[in-house]
C-alpha atoms as a PDB file:
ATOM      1  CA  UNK A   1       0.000   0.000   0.000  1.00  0.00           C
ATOM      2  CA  UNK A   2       2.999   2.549   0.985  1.00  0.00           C
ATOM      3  CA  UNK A   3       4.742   1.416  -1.832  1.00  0.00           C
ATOM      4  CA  UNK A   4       1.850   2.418  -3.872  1.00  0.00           C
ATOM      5  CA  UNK A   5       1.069   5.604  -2.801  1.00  0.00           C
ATOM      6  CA  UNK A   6       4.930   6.493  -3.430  1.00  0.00           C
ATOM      7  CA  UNK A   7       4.548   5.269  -7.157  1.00  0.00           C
ATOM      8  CA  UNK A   8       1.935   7.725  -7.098  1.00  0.00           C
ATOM      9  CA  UNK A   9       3.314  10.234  -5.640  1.00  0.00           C
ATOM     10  CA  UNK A  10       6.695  10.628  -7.922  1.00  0.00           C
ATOM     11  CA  UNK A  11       4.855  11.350 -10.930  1.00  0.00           C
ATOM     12  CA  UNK A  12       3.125  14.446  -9.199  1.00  0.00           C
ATOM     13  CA  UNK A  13       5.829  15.768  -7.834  1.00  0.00           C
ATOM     14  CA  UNK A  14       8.130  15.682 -11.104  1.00  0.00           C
ATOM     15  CA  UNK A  15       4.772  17.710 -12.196  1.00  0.00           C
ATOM     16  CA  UNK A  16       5.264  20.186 -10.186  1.00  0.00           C
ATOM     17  CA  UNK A  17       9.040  20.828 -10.751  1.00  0.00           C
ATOM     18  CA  UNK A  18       8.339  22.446 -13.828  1.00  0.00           C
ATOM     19  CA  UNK A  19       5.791  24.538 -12.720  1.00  0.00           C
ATOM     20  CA  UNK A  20       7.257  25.962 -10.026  1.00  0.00           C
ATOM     21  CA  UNK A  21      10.451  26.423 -11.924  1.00  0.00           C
ATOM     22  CA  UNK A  22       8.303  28.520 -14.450  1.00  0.00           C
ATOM     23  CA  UNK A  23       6.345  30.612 -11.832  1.00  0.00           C
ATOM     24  CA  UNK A  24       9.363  31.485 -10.023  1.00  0.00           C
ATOM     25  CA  UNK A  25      10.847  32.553 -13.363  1.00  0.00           C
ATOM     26  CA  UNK A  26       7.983  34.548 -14.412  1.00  0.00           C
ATOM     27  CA  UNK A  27       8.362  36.335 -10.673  1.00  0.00           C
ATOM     28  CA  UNK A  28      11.751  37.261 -11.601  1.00  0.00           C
ATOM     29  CA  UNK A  29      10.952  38.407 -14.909  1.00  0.00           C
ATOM     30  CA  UNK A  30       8.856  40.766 -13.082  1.00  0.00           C
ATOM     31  CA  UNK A  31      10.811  41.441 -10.565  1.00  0.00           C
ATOM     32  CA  UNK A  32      13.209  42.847 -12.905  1.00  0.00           C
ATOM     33  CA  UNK A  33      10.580  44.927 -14.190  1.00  0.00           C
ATOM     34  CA  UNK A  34       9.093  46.305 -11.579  1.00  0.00           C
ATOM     35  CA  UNK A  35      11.706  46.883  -8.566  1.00  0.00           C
ATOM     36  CA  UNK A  36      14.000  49.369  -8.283  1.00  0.00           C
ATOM     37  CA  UNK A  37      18.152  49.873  -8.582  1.00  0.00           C
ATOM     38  CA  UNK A  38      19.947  46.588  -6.882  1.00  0.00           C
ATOM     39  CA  UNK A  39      16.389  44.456  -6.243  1.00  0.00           C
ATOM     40  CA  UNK A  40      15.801  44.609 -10.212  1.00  0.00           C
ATOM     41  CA  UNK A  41      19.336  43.165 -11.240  1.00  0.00           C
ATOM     42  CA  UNK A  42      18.991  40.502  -8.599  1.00  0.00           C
ATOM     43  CA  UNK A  43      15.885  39.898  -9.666  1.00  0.00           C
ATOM     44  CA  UNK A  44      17.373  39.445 -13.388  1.00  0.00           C
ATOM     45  CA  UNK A  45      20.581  37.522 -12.597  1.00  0.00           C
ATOM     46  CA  UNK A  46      17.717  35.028 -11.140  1.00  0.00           C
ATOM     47  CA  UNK A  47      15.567  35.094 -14.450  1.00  0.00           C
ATOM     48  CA  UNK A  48      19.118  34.549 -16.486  1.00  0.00           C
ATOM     49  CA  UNK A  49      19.650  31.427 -14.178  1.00  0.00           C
ATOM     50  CA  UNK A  50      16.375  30.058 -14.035  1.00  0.00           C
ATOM     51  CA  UNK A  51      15.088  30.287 -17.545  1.00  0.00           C
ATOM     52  CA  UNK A  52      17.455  28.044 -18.657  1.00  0.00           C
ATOM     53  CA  UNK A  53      16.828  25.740 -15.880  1.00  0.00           C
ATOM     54  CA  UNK A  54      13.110  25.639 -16.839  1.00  0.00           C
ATOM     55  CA  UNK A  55      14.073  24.780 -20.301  1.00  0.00           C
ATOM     56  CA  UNK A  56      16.459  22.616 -19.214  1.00  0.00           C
ATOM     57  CA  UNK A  57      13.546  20.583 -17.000  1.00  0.00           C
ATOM     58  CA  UNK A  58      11.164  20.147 -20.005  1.00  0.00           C
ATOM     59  CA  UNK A  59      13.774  19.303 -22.121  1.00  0.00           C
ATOM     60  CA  UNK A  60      14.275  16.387 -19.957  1.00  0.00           C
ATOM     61  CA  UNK A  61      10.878  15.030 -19.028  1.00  0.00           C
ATOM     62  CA  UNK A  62       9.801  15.422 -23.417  1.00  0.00           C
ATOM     63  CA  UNK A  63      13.088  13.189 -23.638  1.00  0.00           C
ATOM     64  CA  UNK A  64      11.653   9.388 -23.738  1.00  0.00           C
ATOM     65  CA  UNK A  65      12.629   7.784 -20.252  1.00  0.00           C
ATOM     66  CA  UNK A  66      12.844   3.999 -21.713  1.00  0.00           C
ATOM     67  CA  UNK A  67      15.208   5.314 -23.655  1.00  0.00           C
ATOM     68  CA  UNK A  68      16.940   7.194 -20.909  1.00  0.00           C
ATOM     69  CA  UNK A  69      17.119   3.882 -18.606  1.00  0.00           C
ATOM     70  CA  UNK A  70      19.329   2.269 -21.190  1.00  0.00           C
ATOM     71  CA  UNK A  71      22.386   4.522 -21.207  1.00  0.00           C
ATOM     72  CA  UNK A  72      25.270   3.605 -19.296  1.00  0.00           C
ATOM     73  CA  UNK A  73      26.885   6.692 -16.807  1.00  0.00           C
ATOM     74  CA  UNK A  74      29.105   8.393 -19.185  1.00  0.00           C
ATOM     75  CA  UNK A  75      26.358   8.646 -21.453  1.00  0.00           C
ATOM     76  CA  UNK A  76      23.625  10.235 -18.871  1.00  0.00           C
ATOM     77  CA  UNK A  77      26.287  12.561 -18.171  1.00  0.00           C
ATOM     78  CA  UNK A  78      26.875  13.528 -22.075  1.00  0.00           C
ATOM     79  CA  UNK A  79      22.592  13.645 -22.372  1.00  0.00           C
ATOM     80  CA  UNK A  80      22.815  15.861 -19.500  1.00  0.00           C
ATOM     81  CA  UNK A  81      25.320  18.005 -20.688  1.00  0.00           C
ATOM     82  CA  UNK A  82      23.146  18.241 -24.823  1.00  0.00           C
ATOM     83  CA  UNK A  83      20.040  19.130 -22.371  1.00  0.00           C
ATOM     84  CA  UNK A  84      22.032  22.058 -20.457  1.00  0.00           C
ATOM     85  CA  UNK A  85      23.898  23.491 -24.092  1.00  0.00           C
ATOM     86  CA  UNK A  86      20.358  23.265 -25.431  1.00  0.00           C
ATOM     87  CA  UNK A  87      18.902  24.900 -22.960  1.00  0.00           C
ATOM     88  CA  UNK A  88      20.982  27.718 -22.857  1.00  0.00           C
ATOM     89  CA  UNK A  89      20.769  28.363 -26.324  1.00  0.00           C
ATOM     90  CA  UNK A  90      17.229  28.338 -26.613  1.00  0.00           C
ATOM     91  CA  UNK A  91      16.517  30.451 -23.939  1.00  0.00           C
ATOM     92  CA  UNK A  92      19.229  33.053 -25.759  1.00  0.00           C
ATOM     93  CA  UNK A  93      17.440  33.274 -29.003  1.00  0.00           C
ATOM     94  CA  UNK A  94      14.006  32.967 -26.975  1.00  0.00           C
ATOM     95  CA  UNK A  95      14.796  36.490 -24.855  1.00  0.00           C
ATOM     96  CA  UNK A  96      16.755  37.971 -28.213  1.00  0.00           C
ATOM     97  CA  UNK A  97      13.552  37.527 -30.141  1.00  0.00           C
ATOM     98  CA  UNK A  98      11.446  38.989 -27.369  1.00  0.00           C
ATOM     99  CA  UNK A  99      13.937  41.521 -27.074  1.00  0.00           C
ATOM    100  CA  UNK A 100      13.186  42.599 -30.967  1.00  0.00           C
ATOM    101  CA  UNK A 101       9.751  42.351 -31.157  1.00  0.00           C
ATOM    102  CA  UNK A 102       9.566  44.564 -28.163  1.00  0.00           C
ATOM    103  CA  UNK A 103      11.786  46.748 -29.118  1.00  0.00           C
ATOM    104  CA  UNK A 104      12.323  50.264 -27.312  1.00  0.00           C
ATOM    105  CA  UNK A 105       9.988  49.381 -24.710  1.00  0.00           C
ATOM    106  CA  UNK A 106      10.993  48.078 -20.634  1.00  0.00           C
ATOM    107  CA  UNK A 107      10.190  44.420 -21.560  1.00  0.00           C
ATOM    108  CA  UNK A 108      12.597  44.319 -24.790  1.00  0.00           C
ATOM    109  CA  UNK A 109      15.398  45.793 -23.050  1.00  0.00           C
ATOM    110  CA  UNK A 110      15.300  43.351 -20.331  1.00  0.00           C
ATOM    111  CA  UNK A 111      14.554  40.263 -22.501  1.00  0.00           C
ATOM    112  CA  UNK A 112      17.585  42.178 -24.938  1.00  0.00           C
ATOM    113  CA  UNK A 113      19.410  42.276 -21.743  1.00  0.00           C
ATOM    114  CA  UNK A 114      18.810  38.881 -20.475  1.00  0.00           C
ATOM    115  CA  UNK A 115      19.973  37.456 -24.119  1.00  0.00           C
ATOM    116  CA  UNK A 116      22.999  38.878 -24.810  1.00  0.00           C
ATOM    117  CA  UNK A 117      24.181  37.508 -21.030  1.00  0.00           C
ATOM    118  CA  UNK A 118      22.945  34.031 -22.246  1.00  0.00           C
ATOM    119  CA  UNK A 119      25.151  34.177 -25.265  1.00  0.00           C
ATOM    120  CA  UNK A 120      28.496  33.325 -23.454  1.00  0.00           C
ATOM    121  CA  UNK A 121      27.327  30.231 -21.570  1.00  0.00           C
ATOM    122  CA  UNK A 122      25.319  29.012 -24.782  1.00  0.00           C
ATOM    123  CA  UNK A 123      28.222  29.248 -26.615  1.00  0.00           C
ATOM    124  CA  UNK A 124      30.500  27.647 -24.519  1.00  0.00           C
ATOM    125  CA  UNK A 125      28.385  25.002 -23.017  1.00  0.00           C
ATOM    126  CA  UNK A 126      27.820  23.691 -27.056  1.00  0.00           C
ATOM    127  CA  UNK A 127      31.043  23.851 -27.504  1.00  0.00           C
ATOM    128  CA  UNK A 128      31.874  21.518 -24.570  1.00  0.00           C
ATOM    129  CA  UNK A 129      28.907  19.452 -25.975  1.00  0.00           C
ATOM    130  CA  UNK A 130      30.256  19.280 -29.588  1.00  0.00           C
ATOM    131  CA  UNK A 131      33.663  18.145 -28.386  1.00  0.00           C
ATOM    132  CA  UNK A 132      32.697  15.672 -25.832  1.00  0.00           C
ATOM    133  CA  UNK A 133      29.925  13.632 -28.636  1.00  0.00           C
ATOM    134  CA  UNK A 134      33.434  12.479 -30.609  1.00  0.00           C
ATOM    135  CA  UNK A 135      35.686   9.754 -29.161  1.00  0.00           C
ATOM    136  CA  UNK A 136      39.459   9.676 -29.888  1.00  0.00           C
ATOM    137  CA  UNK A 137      40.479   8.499 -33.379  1.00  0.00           C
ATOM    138  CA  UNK A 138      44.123   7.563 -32.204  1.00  0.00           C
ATOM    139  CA  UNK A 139      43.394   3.885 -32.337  1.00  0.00           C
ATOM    140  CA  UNK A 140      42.464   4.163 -35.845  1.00  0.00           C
ATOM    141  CA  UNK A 141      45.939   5.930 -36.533  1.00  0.00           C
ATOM    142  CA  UNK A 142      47.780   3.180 -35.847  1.00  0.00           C
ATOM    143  CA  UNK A 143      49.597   0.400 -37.857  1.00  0.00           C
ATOM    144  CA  UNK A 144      49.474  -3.156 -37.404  1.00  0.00           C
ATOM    145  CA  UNK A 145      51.795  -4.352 -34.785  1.00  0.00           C
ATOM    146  CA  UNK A 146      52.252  -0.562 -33.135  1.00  0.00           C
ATOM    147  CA  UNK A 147      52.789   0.042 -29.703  1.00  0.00           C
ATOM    148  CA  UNK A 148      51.447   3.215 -27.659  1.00  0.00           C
ATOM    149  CA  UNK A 149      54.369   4.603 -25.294  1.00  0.00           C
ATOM    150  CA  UNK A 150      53.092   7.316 -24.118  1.00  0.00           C
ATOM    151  CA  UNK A 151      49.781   9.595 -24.009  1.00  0.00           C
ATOM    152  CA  UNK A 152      50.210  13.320 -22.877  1.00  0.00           C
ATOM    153  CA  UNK A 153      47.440  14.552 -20.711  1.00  0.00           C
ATOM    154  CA  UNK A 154      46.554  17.956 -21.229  1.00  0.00           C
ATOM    155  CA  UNK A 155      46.941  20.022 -18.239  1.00  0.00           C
ATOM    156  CA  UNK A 156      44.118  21.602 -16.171  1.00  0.00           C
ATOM    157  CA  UNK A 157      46.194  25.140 -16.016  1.00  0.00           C
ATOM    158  CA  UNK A 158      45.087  25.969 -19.380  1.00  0.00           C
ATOM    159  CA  UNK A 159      41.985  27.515 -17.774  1.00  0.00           C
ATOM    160  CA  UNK A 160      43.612  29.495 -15.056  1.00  0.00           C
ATOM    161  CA  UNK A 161      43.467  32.683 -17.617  1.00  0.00           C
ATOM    162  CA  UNK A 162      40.016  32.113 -18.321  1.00  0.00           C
ATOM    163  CA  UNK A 163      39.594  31.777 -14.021  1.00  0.00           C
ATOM    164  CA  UNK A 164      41.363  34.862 -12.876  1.00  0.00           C
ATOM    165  CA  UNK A 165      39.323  36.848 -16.040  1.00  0.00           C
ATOM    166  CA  UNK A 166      36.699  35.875 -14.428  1.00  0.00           C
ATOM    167  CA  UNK A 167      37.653  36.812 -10.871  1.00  0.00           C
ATOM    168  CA  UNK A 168      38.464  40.327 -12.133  1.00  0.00           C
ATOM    169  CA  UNK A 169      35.290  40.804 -13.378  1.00  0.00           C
ATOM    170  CA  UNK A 170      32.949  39.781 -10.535  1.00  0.00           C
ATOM    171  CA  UNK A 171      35.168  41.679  -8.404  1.00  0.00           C
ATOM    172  CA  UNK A 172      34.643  44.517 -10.407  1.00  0.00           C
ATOM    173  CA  UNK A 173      30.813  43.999 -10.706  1.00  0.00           C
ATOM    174  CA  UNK A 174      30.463  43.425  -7.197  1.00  0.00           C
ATOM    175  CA  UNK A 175      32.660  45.671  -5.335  1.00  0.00           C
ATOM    176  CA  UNK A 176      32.239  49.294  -4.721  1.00  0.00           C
ATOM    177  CA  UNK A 177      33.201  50.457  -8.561  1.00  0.00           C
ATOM    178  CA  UNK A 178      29.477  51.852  -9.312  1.00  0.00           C
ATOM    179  CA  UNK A 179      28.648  51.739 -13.060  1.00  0.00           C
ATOM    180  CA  UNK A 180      31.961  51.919 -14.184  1.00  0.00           C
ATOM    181  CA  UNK A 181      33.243  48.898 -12.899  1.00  0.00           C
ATOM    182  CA  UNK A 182      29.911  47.186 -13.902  1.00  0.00           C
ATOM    183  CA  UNK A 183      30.113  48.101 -17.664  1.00  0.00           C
ATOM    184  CA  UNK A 184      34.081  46.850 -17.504  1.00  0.00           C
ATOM    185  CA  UNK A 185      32.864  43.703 -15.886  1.00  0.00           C
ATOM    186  CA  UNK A 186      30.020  43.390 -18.804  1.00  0.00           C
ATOM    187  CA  UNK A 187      32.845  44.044 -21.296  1.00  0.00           C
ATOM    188  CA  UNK A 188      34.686  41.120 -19.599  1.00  0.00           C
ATOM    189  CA  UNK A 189      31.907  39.059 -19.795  1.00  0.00           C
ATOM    190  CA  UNK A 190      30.753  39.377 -23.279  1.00  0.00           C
ATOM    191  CA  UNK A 191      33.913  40.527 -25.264  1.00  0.00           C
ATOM    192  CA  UNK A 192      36.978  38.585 -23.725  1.00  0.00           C
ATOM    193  CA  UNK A 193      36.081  35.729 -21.888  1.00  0.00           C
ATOM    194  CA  UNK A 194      34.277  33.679 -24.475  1.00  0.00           C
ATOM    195  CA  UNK A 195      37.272  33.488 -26.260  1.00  0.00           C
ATOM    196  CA  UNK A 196      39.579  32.913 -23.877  1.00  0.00           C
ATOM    197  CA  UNK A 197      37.219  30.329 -22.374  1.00  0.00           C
ATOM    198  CA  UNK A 198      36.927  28.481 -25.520  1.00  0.00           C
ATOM    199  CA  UNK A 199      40.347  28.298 -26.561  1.00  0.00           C
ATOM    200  CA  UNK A 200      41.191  26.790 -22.877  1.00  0.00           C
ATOM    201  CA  UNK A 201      38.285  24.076 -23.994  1.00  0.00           C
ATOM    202  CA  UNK A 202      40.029  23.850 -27.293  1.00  0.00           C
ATOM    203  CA  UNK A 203      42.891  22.936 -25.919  1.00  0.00           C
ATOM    204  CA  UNK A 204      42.059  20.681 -22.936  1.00  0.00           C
ATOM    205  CA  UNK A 205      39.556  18.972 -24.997  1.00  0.00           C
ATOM    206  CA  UNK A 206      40.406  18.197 -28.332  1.00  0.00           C
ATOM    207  CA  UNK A 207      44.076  17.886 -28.006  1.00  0.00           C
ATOM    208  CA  UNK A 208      45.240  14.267 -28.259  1.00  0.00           C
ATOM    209  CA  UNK A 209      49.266  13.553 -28.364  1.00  0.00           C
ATOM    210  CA  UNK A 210      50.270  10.123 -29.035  1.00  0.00           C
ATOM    211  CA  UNK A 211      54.096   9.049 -28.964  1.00  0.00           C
ATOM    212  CA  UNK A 212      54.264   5.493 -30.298  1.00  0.00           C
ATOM    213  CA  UNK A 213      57.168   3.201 -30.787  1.00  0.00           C
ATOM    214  CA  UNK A 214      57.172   4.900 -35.144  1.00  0.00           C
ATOM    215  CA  UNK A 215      55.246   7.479 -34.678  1.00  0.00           C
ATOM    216  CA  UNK A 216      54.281  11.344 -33.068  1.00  0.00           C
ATOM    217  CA  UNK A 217      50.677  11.356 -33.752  1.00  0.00           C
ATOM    218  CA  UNK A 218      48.351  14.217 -32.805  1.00  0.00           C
ATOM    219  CA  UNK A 219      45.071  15.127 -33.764  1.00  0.00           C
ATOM    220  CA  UNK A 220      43.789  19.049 -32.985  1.00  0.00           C
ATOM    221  CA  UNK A 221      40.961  21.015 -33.349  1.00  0.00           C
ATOM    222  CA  UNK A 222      37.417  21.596 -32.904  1.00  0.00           C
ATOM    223  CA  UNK A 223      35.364  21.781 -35.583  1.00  0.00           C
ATOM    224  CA  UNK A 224      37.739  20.520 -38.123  1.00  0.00           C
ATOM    225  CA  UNK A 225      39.676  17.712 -36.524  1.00  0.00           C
ATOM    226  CA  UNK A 226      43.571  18.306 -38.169  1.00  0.00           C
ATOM    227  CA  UNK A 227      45.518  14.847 -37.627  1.00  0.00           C
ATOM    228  CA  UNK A 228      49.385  15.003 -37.947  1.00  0.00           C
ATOM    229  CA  UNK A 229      51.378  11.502 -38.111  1.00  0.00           C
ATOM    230  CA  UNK A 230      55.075  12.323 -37.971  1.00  0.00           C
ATOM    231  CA  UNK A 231      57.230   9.438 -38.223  1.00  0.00           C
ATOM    232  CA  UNK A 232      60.066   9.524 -35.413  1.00  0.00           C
ATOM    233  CA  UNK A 233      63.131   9.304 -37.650  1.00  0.00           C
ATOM    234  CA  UNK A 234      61.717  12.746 -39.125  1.00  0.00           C
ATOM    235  CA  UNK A 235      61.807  14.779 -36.261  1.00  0.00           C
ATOM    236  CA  UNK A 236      65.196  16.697 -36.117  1.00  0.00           C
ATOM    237  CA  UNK A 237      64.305  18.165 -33.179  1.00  0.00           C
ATOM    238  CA  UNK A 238      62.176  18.722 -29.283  1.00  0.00           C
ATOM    239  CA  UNK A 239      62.061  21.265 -27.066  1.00  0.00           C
ATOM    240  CA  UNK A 240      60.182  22.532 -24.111  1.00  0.00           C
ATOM    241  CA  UNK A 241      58.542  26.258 -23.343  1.00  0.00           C
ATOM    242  CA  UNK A 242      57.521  27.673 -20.319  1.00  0.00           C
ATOM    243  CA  UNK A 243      55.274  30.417 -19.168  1.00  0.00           C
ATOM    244  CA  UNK A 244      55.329  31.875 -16.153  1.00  0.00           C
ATOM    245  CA  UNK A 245      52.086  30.217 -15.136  1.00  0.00           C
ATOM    246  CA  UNK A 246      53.449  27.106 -16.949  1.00  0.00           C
ATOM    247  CA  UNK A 247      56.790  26.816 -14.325  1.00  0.00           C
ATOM    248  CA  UNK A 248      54.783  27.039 -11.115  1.00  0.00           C
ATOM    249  CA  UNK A 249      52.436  24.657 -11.952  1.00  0.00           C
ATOM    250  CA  UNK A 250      54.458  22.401 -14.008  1.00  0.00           C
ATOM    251  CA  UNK A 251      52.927  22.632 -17.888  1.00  0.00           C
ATOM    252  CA  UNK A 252      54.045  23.905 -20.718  1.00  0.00           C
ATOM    253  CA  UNK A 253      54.272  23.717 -24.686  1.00  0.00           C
ATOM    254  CA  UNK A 254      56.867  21.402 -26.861  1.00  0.00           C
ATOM    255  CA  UNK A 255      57.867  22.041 -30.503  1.00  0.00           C
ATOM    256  CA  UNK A 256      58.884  20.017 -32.602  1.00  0.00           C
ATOM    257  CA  UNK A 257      61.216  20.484 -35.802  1.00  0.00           C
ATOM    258  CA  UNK A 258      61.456  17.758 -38.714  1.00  0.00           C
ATOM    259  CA  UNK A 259      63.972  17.401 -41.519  1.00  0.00           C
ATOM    260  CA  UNK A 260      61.936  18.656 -43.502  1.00  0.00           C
ATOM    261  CA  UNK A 261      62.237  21.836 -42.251  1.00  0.00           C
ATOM    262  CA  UNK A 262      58.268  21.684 -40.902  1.00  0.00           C
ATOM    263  CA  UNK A 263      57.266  22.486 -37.185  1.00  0.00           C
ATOM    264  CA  UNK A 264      54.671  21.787 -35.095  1.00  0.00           C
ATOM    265  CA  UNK A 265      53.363  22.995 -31.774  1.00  0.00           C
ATOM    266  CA  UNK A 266      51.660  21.372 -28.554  1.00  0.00           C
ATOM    267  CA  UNK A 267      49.992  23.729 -26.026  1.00  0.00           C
ATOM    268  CA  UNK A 268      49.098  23.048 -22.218  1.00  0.00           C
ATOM    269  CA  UNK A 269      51.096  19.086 -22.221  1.00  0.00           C
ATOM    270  CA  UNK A 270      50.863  18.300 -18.537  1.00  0.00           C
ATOM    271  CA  UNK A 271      54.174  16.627 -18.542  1.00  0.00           C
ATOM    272  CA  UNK A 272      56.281  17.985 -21.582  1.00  0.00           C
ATOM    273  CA  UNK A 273      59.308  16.880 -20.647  1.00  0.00           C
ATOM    274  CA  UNK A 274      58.358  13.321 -20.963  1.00  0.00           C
ATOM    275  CA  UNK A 275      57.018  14.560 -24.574  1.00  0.00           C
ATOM    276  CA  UNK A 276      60.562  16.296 -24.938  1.00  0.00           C
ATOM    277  CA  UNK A 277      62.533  12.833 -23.973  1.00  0.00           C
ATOM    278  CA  UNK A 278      60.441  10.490 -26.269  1.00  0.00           C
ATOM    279  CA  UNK A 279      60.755  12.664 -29.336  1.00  0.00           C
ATOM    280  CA  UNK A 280      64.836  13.722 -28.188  1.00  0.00           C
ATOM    281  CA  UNK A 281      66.111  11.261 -31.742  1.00  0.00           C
ATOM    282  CA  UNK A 282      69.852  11.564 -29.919  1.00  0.00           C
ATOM    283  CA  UNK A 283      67.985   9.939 -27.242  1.00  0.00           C
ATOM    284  CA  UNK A 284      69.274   6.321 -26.401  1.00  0.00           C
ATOM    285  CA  UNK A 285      66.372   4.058 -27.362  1.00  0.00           C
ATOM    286  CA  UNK A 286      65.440   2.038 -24.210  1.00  0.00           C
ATOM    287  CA  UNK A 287      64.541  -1.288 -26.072  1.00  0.00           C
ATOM    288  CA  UNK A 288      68.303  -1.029 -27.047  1.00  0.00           C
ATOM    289  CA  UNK A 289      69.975  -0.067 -23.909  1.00  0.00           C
ATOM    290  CA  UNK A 290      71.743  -2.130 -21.960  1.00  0.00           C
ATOM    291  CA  UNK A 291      70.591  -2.447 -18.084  1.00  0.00           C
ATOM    292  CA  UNK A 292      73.620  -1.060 -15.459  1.00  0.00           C
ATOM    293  CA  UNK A 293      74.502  -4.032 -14.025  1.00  0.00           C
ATOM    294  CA  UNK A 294      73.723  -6.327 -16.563  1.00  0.00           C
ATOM    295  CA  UNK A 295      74.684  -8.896 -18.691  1.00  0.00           C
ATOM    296  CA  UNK A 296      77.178  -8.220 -21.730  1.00  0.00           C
END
């Protein structure tokens, strides 16, 4: 009988998720409108965050749960992540058109407003979705008989620009700067980190850097995937680079010179000088060596 009534119970209450999710929103909305000076931005920050969240919430319960049941973790996690870059999106180009058709009025500046704030997470959270739906073509790469020695890990530090950007600007859109440090902040926001944050995801994502026992193999890129496959007697020569950032925390970039007078370039390698020794061709090649110690 309790077990019942719970059965009966879960479907309601995923019924009212949505609903309150949209009622609070439409309060905010509102809010924004109607209060004055500090209230209404709070009140729009909150209608920024929760539209999406609605959207995000129908998204979900339209998406067939049989289906649902049969993915495995990763998966969920990936369907999550489409629902959330989908979300965002929509509810960009949902406040933008608002914003138009009520042009010049309270409503269209808000709903203008609340878009063009949407934009950066849109953009970045489809990103991270686009990159995340391919898998790693490195075992297609190789020859028959090849053996993986070594894959580079792309190092978390590659985002520490995009972090302290970010810093800076709620700093300045929180602290005591008045409107001028909230239109830098919005400048922040919109103009520079975008970028920067997608270029970080560019790099820690869709960077893969292969050192086999022929090859340097590395495949780059976002939305057109550029695959290099440099054979090891080619390379003439490796080296490491450091920024500042890259010494303390112990990342950096490695370059790479062939005979052929080419070059090529690795950002954010979590552990380049491993990169550095593999690729070194005056290197003594440890299948070859002889153990200290050991037989003659």
């Amino acid at each position: 009988m309790a077990a019942a009534m719970n059965d009966t119970e879960r479907p309601s209450r995923r019924r009212w998720i949505p609903l309150t999710l949209a009622g609070t929103t439409i309060l905010t909305l509102v809010g924004a409108l109607a209060l004055p000076g500090q209230s209404a931005l709070v009140s729009l920050v909150l209608f920024i965050f929760l539209f999406p969240c609605t959207l995000m919430v129908l998204l979900v319960r339209w998406w067939p749960r049989r289906h649902c049941r049969t993915l495995e973790g990763g998966a969920r996690w990936r369907r999550r992540l489409y629902f959330a870059a989908a979300a965002f999106l929509l509810a960009a180009v949902v406040n933008l058109l608002g914003g138009m058709r009520f042009f010049g009025t309270a409503v269209g500046t808000t709903l203008l407003t609340a878009g063009t704030l949407l934009l950066p997470p849109a953009m970045v959270l489809t990103l991270l979705a686009f990159s995340l739906s391919r898998d790693d073509p490195t075992e297609e790469l190789l020859e028959p008989g090849e053996v993986i020695r070594f894959h580079a890990e792309t190092h978390w530090g590659v985002f520490l620009p995009s972090i302290l950007l970010t810093t800076l600007a709620l700093v300045l859109a929180l602290g005591p700067f008045g409107l001028g440090g909230l239109s830098l902040a919005a400048m922040i926001y919109l103009l520079l980190l975008p970028g920067l944050l997608a270029r970080a995801l560019t790099t820690f994502i869709n960077t893969e850097v292969t050192v086999t026992d022929r090859h340097l193999i590395t495949v780059t890129g976002t939305l057109w995937r550029r695959r290099h496959i440099i054979p090891l007697k080619e390379i003439q020569a490796a080296g490491v680079s450091w920024g500042w950032l890259g010494r303390l925390l112990r990342y950096g970039k490695v370059g790479v010179i062939c005979h052929d007078e080419t070059s090529l370039k690795l950002s954010g390698l979590a552990d380049p000088m491993k990169v550095q020794d593999l690729l070194d061709p005056f290197r003594p090649d440890p299948e070859e060596a002889t153990p200290v110690g050991g037989r003659s």
